[in-house]
Protein backbone atom coordinates (compact mmCIF):
# COMPACT_ATOMS: atom_id res chain seq x y z
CA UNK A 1 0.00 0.00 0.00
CA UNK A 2 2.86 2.37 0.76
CA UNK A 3 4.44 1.74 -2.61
CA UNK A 4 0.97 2.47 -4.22
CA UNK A 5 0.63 5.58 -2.16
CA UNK A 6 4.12 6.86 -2.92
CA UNK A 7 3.34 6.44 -6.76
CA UNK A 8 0.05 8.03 -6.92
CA UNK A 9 1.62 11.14 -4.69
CA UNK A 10 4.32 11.38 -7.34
CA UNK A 11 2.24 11.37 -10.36
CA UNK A 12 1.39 15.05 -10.16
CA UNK A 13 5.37 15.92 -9.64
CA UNK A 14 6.02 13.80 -12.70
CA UNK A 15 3.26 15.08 -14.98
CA UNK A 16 4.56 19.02 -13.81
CA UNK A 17 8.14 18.19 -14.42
CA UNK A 18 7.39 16.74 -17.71
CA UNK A 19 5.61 20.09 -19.15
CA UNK A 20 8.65 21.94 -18.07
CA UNK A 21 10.28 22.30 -21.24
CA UNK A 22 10.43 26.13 -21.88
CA UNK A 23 11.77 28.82 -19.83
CA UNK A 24 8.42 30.17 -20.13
CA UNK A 25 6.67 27.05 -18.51
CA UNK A 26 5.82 27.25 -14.71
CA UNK A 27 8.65 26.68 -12.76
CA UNK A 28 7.13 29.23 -9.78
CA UNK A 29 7.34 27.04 -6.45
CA UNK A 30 8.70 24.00 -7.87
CA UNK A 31 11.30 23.14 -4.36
CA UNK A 32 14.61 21.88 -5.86
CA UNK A 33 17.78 20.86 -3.57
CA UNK A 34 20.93 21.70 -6.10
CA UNK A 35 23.81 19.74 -4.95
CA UNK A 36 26.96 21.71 -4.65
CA UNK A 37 28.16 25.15 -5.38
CA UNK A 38 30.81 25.24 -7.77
CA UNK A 39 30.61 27.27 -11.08
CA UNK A 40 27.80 24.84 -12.55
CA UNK A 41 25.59 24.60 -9.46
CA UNK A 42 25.90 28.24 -8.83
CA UNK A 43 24.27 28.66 -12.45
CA UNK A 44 21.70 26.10 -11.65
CA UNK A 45 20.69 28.21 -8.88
CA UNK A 46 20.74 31.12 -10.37
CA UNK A 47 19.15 29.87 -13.13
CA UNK A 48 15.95 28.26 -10.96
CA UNK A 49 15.69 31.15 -8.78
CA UNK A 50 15.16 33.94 -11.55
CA UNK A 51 12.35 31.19 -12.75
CA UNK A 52 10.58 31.19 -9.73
CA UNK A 53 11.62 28.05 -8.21
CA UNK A 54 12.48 27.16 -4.40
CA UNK A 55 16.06 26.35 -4.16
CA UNK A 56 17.77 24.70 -1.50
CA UNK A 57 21.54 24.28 -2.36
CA UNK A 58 23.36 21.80 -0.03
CA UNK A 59 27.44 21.70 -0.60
CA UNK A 60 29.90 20.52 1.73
CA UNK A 61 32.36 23.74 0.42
CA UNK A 62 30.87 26.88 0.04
CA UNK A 63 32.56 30.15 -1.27
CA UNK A 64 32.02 32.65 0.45
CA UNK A 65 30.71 35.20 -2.27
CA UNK A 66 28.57 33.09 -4.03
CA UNK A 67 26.80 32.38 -0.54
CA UNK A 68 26.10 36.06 -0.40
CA UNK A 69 24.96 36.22 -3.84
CA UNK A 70 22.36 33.07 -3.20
CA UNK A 71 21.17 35.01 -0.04
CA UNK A 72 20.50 38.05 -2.62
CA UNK A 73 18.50 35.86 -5.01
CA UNK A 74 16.64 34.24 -2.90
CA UNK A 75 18.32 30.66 -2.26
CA UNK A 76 18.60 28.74 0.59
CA UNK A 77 22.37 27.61 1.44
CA UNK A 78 23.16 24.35 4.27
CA UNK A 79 26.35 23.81 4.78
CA UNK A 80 26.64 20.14 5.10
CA UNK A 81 29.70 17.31 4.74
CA UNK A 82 26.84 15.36 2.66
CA UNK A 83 28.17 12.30 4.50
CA UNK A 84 24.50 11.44 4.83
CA UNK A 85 21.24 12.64 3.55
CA UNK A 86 20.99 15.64 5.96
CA UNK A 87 17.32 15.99 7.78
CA UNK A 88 16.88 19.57 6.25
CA UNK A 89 16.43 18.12 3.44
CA UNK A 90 14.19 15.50 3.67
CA UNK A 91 12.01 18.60 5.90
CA UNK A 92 12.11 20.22 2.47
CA UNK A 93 10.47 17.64 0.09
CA UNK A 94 12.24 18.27 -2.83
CA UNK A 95 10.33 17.70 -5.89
CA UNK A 96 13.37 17.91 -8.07
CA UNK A 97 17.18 17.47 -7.39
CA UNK A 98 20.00 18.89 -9.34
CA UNK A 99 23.67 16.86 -9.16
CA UNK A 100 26.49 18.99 -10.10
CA UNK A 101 28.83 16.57 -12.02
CA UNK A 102 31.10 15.25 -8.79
CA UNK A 103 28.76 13.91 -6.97
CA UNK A 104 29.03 9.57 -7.78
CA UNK A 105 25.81 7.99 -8.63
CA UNK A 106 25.89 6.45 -5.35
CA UNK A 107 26.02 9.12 -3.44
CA UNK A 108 23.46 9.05 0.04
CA UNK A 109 21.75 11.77 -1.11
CA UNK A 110 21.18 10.51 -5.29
CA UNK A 111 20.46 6.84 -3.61
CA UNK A 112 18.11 8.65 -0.72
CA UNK A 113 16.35 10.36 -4.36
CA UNK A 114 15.83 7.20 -6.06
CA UNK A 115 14.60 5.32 -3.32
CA UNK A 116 11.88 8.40 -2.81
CA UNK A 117 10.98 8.45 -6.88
CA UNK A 118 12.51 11.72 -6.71
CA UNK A 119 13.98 13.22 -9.83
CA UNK A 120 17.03 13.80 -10.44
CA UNK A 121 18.78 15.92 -13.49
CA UNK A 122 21.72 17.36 -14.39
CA UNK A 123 22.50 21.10 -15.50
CA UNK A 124 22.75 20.46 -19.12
CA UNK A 125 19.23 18.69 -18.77
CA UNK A 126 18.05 21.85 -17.40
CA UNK A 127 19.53 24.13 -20.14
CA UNK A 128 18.10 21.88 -22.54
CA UNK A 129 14.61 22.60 -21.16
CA UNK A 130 15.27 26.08 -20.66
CA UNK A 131 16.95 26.52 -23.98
CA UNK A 132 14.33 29.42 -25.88
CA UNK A 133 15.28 31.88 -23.27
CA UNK A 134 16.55 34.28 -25.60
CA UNK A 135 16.66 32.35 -29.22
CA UNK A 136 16.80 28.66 -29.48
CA UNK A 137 20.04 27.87 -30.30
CA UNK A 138 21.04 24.76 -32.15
CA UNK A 139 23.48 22.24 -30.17
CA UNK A 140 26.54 20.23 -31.40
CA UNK A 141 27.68 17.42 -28.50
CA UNK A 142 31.35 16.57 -28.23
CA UNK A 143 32.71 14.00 -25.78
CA UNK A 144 35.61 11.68 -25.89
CA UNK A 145 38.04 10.49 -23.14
CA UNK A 146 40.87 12.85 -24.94
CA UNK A 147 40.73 15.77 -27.10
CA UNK A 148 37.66 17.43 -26.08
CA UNK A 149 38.00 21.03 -25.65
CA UNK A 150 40.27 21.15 -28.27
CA UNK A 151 37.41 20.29 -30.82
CA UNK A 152 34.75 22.15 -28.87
CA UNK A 153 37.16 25.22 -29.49
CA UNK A 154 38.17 24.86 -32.85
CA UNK A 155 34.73 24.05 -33.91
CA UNK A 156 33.24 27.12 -32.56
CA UNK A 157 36.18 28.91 -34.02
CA UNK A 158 34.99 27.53 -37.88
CA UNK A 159 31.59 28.56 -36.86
CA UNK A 160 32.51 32.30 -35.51
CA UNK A 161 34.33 32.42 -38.92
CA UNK A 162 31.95 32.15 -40.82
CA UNK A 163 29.64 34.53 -39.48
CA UNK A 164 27.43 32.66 -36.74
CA UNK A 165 26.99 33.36 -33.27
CA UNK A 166 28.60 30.29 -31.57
CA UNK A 167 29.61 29.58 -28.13
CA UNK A 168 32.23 27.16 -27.06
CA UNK A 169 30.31 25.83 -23.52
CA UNK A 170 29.63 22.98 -20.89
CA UNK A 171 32.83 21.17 -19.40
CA UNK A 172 35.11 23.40 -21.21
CA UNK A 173 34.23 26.10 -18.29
CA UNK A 174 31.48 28.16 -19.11
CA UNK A 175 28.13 26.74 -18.08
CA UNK A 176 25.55 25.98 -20.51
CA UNK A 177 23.04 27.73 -18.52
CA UNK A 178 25.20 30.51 -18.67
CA UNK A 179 25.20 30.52 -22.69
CA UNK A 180 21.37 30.15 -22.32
CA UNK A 181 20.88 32.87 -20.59
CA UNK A 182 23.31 35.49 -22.67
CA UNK A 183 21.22 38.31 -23.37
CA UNK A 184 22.79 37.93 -27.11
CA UNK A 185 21.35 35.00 -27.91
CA UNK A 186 23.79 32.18 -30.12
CA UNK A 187 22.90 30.95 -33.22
CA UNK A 188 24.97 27.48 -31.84
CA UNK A 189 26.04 26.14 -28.64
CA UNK A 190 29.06 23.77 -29.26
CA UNK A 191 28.63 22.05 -25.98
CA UNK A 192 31.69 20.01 -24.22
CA UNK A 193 30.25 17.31 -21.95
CA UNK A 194 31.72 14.94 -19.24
CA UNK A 195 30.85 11.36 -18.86
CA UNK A 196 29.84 13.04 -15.76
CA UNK A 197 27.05 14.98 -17.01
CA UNK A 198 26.57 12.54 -19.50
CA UNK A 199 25.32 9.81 -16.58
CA UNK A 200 22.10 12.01 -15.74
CA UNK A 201 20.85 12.97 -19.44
CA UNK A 202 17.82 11.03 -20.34
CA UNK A 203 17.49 9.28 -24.04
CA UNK A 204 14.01 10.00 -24.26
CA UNK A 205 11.18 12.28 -22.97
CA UNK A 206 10.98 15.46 -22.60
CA UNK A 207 14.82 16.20 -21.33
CA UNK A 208 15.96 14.38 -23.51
CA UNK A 209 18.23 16.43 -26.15
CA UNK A 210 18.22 16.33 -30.01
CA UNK A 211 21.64 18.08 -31.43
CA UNK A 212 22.06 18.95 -34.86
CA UNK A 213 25.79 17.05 -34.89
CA UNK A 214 27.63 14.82 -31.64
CA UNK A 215 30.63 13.48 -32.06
CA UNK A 216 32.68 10.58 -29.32
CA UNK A 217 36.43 11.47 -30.27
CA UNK A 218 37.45 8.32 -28.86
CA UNK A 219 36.86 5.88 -25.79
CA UNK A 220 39.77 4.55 -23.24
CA UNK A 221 39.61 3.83 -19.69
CA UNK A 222 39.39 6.84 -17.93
CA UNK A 223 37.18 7.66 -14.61
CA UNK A 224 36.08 3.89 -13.68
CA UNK A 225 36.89 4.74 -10.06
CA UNK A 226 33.39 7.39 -10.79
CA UNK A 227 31.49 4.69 -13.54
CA UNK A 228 31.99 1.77 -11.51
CA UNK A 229 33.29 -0.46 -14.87
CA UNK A 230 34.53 0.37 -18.36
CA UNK A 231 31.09 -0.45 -19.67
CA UNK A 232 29.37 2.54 -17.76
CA UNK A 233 31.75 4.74 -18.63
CA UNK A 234 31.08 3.70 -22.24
CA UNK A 235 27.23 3.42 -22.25
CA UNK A 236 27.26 7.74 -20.68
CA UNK A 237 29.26 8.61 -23.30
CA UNK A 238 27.62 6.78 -26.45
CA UNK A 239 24.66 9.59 -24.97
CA UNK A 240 25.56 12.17 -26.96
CA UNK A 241 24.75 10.27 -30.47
CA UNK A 242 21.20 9.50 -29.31
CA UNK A 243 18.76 11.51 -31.02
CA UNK A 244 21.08 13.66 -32.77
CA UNK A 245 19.59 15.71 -36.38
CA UNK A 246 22.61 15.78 -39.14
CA UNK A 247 25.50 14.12 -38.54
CA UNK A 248 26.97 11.56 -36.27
CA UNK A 249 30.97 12.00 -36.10
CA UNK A 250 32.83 9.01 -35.10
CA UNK A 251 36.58 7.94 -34.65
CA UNK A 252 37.48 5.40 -38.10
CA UNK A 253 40.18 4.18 -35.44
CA UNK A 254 38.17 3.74 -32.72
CA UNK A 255 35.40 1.03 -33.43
CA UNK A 256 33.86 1.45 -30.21
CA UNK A 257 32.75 4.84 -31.27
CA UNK A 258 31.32 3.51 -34.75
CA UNK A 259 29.16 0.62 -32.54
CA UNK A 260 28.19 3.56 -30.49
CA UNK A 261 26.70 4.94 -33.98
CA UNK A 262 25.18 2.41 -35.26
CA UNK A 263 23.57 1.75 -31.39
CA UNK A 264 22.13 5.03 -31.40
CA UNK A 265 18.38 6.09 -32.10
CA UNK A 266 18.73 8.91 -34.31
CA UNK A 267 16.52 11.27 -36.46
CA UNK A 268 15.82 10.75 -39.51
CA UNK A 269 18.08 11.62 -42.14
CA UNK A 270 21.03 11.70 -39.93
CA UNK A 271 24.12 10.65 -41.37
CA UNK A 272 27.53 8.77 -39.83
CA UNK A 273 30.68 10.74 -40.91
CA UNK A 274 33.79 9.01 -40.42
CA UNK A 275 37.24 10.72 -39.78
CA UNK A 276 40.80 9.68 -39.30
CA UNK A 277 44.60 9.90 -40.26
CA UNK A 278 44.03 7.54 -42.94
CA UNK A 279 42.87 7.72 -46.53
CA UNK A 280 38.78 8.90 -46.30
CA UNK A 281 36.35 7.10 -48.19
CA UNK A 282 32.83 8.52 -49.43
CA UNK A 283 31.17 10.34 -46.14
CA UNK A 284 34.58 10.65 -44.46
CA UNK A 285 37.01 13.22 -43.39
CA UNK A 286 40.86 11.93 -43.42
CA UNK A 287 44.35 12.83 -44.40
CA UNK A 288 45.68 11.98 -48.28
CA UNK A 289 49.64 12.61 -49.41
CA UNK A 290 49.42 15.36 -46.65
CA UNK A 291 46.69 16.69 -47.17
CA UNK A 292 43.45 16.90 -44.74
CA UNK A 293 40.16 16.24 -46.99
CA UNK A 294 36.51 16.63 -46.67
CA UNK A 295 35.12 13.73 -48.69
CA UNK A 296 31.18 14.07 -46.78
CA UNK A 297 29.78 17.25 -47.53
CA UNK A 298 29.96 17.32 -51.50
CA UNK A 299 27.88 16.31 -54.09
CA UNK A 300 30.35 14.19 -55.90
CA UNK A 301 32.19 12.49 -52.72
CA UNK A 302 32.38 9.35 -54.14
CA UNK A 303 35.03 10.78 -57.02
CA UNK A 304 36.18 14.02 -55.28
CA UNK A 305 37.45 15.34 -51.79
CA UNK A 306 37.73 18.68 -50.69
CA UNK A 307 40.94 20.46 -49.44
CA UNK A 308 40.82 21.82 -46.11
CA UNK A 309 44.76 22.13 -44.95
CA UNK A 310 47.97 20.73 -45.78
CA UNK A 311 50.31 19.16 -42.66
CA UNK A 312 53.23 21.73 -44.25
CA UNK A 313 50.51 24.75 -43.46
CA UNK A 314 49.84 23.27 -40.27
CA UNK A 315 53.49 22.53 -38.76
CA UNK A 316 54.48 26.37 -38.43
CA UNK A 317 51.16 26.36 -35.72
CA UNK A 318 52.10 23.77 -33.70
CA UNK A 319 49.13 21.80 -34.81
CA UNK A 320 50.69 18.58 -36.57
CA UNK A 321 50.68 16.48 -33.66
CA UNK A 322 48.18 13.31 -35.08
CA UNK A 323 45.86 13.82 -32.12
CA UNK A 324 45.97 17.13 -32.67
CA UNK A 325 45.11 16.44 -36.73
CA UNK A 326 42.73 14.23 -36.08
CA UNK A 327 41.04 16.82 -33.87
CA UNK A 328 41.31 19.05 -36.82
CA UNK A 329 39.64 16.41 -38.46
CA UNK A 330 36.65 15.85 -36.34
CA UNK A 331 36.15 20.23 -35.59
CA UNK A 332 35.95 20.54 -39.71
CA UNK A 333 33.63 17.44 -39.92
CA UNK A 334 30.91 19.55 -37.37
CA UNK A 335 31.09 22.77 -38.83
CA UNK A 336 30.77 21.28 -42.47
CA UNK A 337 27.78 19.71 -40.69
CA UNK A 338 26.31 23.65 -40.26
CA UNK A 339 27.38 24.86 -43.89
CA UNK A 340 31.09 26.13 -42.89
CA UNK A 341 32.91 26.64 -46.43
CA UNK A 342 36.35 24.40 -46.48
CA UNK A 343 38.05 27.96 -47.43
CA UNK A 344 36.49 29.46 -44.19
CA UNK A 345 37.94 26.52 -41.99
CA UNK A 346 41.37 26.74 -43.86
CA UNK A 347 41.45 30.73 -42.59
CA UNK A 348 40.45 30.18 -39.32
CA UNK A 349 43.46 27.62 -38.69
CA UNK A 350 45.71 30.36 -39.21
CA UNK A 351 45.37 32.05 -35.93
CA UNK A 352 43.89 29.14 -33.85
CA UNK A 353 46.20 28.21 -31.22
CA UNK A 354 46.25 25.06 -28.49
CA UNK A 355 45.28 26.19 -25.02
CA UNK A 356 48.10 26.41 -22.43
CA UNK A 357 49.17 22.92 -20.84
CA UNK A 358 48.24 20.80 -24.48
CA UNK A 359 51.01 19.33 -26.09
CA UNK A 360 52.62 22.84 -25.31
CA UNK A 361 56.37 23.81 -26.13
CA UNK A 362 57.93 25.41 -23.33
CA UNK A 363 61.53 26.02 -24.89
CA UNK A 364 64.21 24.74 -26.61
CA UNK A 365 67.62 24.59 -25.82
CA UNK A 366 70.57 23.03 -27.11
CA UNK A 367 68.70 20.33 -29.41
CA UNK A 368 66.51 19.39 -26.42
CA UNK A 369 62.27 20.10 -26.82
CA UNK A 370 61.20 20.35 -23.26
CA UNK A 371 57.05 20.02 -23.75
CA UNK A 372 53.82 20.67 -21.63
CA UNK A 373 50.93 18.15 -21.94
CA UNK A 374 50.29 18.51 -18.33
CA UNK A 375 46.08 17.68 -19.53
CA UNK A 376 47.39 14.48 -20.56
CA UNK A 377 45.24 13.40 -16.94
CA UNK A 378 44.88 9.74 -18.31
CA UNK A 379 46.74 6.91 -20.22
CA UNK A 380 44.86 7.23 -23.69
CA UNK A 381 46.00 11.60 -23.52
CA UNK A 382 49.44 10.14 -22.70
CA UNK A 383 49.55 7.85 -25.40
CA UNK A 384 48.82 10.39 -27.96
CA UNK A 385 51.28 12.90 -26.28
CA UNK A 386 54.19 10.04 -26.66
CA UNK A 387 53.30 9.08 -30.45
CA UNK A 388 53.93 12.76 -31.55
CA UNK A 389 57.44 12.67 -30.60
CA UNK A 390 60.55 10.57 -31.16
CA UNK A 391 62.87 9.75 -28.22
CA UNK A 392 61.79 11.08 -24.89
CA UNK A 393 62.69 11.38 -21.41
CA UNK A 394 58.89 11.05 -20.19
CA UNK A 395 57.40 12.30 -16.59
CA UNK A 396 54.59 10.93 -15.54
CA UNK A 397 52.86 9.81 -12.68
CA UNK A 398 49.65 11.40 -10.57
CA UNK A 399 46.47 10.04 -8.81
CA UNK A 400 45.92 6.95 -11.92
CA UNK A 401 41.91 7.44 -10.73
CA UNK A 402 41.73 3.16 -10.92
CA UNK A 403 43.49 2.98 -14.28
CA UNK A 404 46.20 0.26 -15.12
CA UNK A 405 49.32 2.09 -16.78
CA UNK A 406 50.86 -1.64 -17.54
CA UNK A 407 50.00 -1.60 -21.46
CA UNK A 408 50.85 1.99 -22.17
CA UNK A 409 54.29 1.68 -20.30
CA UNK A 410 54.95 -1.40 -22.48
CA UNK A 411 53.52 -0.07 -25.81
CA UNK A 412 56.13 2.53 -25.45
CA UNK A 413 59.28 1.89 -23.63
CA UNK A 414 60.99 1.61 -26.90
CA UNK A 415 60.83 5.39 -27.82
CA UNK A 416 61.73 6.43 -24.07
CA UNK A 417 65.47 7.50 -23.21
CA UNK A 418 64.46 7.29 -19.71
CA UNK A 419 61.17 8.02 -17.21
CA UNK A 420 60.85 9.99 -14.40
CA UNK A 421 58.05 8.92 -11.88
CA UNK A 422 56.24 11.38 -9.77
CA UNK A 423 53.16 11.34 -7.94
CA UNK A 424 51.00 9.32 -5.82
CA UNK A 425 50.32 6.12 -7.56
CA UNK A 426 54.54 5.40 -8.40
CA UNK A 427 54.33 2.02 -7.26
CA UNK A 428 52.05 0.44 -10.05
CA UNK A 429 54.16 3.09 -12.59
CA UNK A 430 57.69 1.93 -11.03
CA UNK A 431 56.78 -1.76 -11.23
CA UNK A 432 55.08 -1.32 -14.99
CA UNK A 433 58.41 -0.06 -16.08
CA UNK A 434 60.59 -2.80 -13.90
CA UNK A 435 58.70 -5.33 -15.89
CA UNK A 436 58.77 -3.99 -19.79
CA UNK A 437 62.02 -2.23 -19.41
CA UNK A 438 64.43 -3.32 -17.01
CA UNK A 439 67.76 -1.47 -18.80
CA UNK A 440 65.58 1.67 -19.19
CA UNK A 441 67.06 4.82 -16.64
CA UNK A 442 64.17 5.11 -14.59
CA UNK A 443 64.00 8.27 -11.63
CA UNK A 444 61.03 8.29 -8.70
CA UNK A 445 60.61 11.94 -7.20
CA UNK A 446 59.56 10.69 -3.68
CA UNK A 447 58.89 14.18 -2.14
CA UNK A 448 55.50 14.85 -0.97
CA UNK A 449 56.55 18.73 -0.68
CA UNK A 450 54.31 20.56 -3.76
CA UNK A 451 57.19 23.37 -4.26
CA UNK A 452 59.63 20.83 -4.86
CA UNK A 453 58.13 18.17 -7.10
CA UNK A 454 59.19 19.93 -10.67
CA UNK A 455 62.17 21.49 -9.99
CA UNK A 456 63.42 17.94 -8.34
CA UNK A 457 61.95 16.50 -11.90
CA UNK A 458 63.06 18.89 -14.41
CA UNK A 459 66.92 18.23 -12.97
CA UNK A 460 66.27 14.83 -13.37
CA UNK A 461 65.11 15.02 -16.90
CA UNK A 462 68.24 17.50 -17.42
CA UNK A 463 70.87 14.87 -16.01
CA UNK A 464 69.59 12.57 -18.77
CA UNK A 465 68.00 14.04 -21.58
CA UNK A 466 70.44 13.89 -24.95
CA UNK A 467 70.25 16.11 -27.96
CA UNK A 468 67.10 15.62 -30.59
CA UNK A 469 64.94 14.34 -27.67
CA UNK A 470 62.09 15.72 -26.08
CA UNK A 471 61.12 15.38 -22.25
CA UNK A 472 57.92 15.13 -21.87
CA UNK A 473 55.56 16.09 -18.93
CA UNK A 474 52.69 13.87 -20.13
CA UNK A 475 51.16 12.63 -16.55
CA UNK A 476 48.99 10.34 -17.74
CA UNK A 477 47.32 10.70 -14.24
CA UNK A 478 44.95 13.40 -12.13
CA UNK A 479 47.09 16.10 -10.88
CA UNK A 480 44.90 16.47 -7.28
CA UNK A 481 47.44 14.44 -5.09
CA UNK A 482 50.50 17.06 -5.28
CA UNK A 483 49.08 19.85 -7.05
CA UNK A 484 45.74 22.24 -7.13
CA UNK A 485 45.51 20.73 -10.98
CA UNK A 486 46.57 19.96 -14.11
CA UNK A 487 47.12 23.97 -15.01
CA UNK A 488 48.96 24.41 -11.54
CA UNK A 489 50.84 21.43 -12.38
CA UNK A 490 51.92 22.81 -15.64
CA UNK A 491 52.84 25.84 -14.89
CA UNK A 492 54.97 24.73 -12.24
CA UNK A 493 56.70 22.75 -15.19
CA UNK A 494 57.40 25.78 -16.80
CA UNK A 495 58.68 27.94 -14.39
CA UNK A 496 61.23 24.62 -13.37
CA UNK A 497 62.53 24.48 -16.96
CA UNK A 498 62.91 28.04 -16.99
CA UNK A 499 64.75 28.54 -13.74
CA UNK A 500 66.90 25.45 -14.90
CA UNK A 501 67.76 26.79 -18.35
CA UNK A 502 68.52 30.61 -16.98
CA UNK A 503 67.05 32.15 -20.25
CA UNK A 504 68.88 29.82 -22.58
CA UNK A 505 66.30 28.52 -24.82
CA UNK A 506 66.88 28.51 -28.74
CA UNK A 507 64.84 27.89 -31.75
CA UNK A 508 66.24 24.45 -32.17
CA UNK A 509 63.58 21.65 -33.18
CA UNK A 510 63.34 18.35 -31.99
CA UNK A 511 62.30 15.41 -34.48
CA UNK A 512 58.24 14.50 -34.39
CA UNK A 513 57.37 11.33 -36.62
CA UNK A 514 55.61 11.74 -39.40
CA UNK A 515 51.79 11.55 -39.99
CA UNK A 516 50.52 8.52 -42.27
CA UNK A 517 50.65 9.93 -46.01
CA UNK A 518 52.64 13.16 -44.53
């Protein structure tokens, strides 16, 4: 009977929620507990308040100012570990909750929710819903265990190019709710997501989102300590295809990513476009004698291709690096999706630029590359970080978030002059290498002292490091252990190899293998 109870009581919250699909529905009263208050819970509230909702945000941090600003809008704030499902709560009845993306699936409170038949979204649900605030903006999805904001920027970049209002959003920093609620309005959102935010979007229904293009760069182990198993990890990513209008972009060298494709319940008309370093066939985007091709959005693609960029154009902007290209690749494939002219795409290369901290050179000095890829946070990043270059004198080493290292240590011990172990989790690293490469030179950095860490690596990497080879800060591992993250981490790179070269860098260039077809 109390089952039966529980259901019919919920029936009228469901039906409500359900018609909430426009910022102009009725949100007024609607109590919803928003879990944390970080940038993307902070917009949530914001977001709910200015609609007329009851919020209750519960976070075990709080920042000061933005607990001043909720108290301004309206909001209530509990400071609470979250340890348990706190009794305020519960007093409060939510109708709705909100998860910011850290919170686990199993956390009390998400378990306490599910146990009640209380639902429970995510802040890109939300936007979705909210969406026609201003204009309704189409969306392009990109996720992908590497590679991500890379794509999200250059494809906005294409878009801006070419005249549209576009805004680079989601995991890449700036909120989607945020974007919704620009005053400006976008003509496209190209929307970063996390597997995170991935694990609350529904596939169907009325939160359920329908992008004009989505693209999975690629799939590796990455955040299983969070998923629970490789296969959850996998099935919140494959998300972002569901649904989807135009095009479906997909990795040629990463099958997972085509079965996620051909898994997906699309719209009609939508079409799978293929890209990778190799040759393209008819509906693909790929690389030919050195040249990157559109051979999908023409009318003759089974004869012709289209030239975007040449790898010789592309070398003199750091941007040769086959991840890099095939990111290229994948950024050209969305925007062609929208109607972005190849000749528009080739322009806007010219000035793009990788963020900080991504595959970034910090100097050169006396034939030696010393390189940033402090965002390399996981094995697959690594991987592609260590194919770019030829011999290297690799650091690496972090919080490994449940990953096993072994294979990617033994897939390339042959290109490493030596390794340098930091971090954490240097035991499983230390042994990984004792096993594939007993011979190789291999360093641990055992101090637990933040300031140290570089400076006690970069002499290391010094001591060893030979002309024509490249050390490499490529982590493969979370940076939360040691530093405050992967840009602190970085930086503190740099200013190590700039203290230890004393202003000595040159324009030297170490040796990066070739591209297939380059």
């Amino acid at each position: 009977m109390a089952a039966e109870l529980m259901t019919d009581a919920a029936s009228p919250v469901s039906d409500r929620l359900d018609a909430l699909t426009s910022w102009n529905a009725d949100w007024r009263g609607l109590r919803v507990v928003v879990m944390g208050l970080g940038v993307t819970g902070f917009a949530v509230a914001d977001t709910l308040t200015e609609l007329g909702a009851s919020v209750l945000v519960v976070a075990p941090e709080v920042d000061d100012d933005r607990a001043r600003i909720l108290e301004v809008i309206g909001a209530g704030l509990l400071r609470h570990p979250l340890d348990a499902v706190p009794a305020e709560v519960v007093d409060f009845a939510p109708e709705l909750i909100v998860a910011s993306p850290g919170f686990h699936p199993d956390h009390a409170l998400l378990s306490w929710a599910a146990e009640s038949a209380i639902a429970v979204w995510g802040d890109i649900e939300l936007a979705w819903r909210v969406r026609d605030k201003v204009n309704t903006a189409e969306w392009i999805l990109v996720t992908g265990t590497n590679g991500k904001t890379t794509t999200v920027q250059m494809a906005a970049t294409f878009l801006a190019a070419n005249g549209l209002r576009a805004a680079p959003c989601g995991n890449i920093g700036v909120p989607v709710l945020d974007a919704v609620r620009d005053p400006g309005g976008f003509d496209v959102l190209v929307v970063e997501l996390s597997s995170y935010q991935l694990h609350h979007l529904p596939k169907s229904g009325p939160g359920a989102l329908h992008p004009w293009a989505s693209t999975v760069l690629n799939i590796a182990d990455d955040h299983l300590d969070w998923h629970g198993s490789f296969e959850a990890y996998r099935a919140a990513k494959a998300t972002v295809y569901e649904n989807t209008k135009v095009a479906c972009v997909f990795n040629r060298a990463d099958e997972a990513t085509r079965r996620m494709v051909e898994d997906a319940e699309v719209e009609e008309g939508a079409r799978a476009i293929g890209f990778g370093l190799d040759v393209p066939g008819p509906s693909d985007f790929g690389v030919v004698e050195g040249i990157l091709c559109d051979r999908a959005f023409l009318d003759d693609r089974r004869t012709a291709a289209l030239e975007i960029i040449t790898l010789d154009e592309l070398e003199p902007r750091g941007l040769t690096a086959p991840h890099v290209v095939a990111n290229i690749l994948a950024a050209s494939a969305l925007a062609r999706s929208f109607g972005v002219p190849v000749g528009v795409i080739h322009d806007a290369l010219g000035s793009f630029r990788l963020d900080a901290h991504r595959i970034e050179t910090v100097a050169v000095s006396g034939g030696i590359r010393w390189v940033d890829d402090s965002k390399a946070t996981n094995p697959h990043a690594a991987e592609a970080s260590l194919r770019a270059f030829g011999k290297v004198v690799w650091i690496v080493g972090g919080l490994l978030k449940g990953v096993d290292a072994d294979a990617l240590v033994a897939a390339h011990v042959a290109r490493l002059r030596a390794a340098i172990v930091i971090g954490a989790d240097r035991a499983a690293l230390v042994a990984a290498f004792r096993r594939h490469a007993p011979e190789l030179p291999l360093f641990e950095v055992v101090t637990d002292d933040t300031e140290t860490v570089m400076p006690d690596a970069v002499a290391l990497a010094a001591a060893v490091a030979e002309e024509g080879d490249t050390v490499l800060l490529a982590p493969a591992a979370a940076s939360m252990d040691q530093f405050a993250d992967y840009g602190d981490r970085g930086r503190r790179f740099h200013d190590a190899v700039g203290s230890m070269l004393g202003g000595e860098a040159d324009g030297d260039s170490a040796p990066r293998e070739p591209l297939p077809g380059a």
